[in-house]
Protein backbone atom coordinates (compact mmCIF):
# COMPACT_ATOMS: atom_id res chain seq x y z
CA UNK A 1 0.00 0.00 0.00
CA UNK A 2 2.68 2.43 0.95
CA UNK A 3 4.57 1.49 -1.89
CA UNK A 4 1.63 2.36 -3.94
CA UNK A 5 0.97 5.57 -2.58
CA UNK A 6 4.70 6.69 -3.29
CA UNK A 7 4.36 5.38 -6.85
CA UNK A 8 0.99 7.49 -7.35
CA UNK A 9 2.63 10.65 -6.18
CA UNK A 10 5.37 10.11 -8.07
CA UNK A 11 3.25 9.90 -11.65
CA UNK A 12 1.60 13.04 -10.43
CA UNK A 13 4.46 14.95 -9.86
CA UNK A 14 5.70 13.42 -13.22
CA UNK A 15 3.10 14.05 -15.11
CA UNK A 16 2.44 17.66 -13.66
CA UNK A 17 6.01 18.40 -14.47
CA UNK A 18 5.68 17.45 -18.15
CA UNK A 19 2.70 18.70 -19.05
CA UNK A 20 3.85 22.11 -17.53
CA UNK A 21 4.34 25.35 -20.08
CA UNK A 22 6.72 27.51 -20.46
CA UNK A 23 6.05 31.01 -19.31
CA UNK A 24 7.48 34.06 -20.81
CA UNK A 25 8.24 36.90 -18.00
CA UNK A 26 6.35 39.69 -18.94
CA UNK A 27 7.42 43.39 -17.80
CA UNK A 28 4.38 44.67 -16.27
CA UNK A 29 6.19 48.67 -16.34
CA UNK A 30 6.80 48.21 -19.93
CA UNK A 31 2.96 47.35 -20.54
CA UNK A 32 1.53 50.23 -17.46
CA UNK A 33 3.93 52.59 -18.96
CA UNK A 34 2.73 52.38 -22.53
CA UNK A 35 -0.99 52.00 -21.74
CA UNK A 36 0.00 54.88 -19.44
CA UNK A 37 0.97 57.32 -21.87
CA UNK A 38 -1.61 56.61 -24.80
CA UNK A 39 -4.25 57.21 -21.65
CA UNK A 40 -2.87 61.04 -21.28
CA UNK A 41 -2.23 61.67 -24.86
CA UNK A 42 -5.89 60.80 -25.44
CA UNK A 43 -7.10 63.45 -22.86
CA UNK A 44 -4.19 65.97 -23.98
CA UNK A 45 -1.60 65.51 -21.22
CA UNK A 46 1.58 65.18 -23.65
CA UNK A 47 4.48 65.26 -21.27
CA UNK A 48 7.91 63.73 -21.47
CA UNK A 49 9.45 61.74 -18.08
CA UNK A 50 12.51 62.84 -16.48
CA UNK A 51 14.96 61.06 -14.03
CA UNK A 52 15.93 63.67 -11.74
CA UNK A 53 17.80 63.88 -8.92
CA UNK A 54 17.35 65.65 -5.29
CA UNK A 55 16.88 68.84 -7.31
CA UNK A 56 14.80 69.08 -10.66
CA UNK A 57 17.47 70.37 -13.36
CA UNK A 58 15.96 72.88 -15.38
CA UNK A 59 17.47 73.93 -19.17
CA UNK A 60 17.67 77.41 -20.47
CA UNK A 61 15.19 78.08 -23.01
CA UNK A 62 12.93 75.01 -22.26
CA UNK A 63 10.00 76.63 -21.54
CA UNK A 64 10.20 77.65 -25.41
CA UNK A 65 9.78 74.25 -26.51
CA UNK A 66 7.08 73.62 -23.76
CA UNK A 67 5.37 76.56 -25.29
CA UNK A 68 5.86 75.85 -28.79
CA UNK A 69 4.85 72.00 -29.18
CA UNK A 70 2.51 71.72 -26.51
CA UNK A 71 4.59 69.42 -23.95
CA UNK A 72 5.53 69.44 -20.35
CA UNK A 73 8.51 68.15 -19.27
CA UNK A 74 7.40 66.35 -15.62
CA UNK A 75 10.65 65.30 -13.13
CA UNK A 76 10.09 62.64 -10.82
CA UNK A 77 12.89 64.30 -8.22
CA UNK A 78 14.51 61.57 -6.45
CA UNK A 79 11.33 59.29 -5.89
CA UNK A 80 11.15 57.20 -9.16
CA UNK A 81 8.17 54.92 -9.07
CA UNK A 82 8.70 51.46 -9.53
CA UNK A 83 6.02 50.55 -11.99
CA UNK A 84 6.42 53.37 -14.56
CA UNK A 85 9.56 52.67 -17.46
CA UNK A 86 10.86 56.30 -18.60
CA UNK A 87 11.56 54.76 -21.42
CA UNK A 88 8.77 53.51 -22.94
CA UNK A 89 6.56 56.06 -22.29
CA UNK A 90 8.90 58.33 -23.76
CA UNK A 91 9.34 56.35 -26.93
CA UNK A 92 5.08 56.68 -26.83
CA UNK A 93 5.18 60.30 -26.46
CA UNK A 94 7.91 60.67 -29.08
CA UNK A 95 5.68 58.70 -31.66
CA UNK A 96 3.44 60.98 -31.08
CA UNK A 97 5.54 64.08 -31.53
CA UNK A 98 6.69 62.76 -34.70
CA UNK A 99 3.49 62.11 -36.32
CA UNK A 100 2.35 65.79 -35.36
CA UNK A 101 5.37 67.56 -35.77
CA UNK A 102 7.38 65.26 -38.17
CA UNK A 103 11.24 64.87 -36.81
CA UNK A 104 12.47 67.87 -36.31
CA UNK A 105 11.04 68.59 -32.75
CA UNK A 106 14.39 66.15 -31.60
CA UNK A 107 16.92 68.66 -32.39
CA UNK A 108 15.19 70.88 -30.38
CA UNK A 109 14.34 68.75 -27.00
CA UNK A 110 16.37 68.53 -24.11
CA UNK A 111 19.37 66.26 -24.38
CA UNK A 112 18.34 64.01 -21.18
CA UNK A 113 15.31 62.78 -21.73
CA UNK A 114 15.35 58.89 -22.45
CA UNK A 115 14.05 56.67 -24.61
CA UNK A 116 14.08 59.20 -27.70
């Protein structure tokens, strides 16, 4: 009988194990960040992420492209949230600015800003 049971559980464990699938990791940030940004361009809220630091760095003159294309640039500081990828939401946004504004909005954007 015990012999039994041990050879039962071991053709379950078998079997489970074979009949298992493969399972591709999936990056949840990548997914939230693009669904993320298509939600705010939809309602208007273009804006491209920023890593900062303890202080926001600010570039001369950006305000100019703020103005003249629409966007906000929006630093996190020094909190980063863990389930939002920079760069895919910028590569979103930057879609976007090229299908409105054609390319040459890039020359004019600040240099730090990833996933461009």
């Amino acid at each position: 009988m015990k012999n039994a049971l041990l050879i039962f559980v071991f053709v379950c464990f078998t079997a489970t194990y074979l009949n298992a699938k493969i399972v591709k990791d999936v990056d949840t940030s990548k997914i939230h960040s693009i669904k993320l940004a298509n939600a705010d361009l939809k309602i208007g809220r273009v804006k491209f992420l920023i890593r900062g630091g303890i202080v926001s760095t600010y570039v001369k003159g950006q305000e100019v492209f703020e103005k003249k294309y629409g966007i906000a640039y929006y630093s996190f500081g020094c909190i980063m949230p863990t389930n939002i990828s920079i760069e895919d939401y910028n590569k979103v946004v930057a879609s976007y600015m090229d299908r409105k504004y054609g390319k040459g909005w890039r020359t004019e954007v600040r240099k730090d800003i990833q996933g461009i």
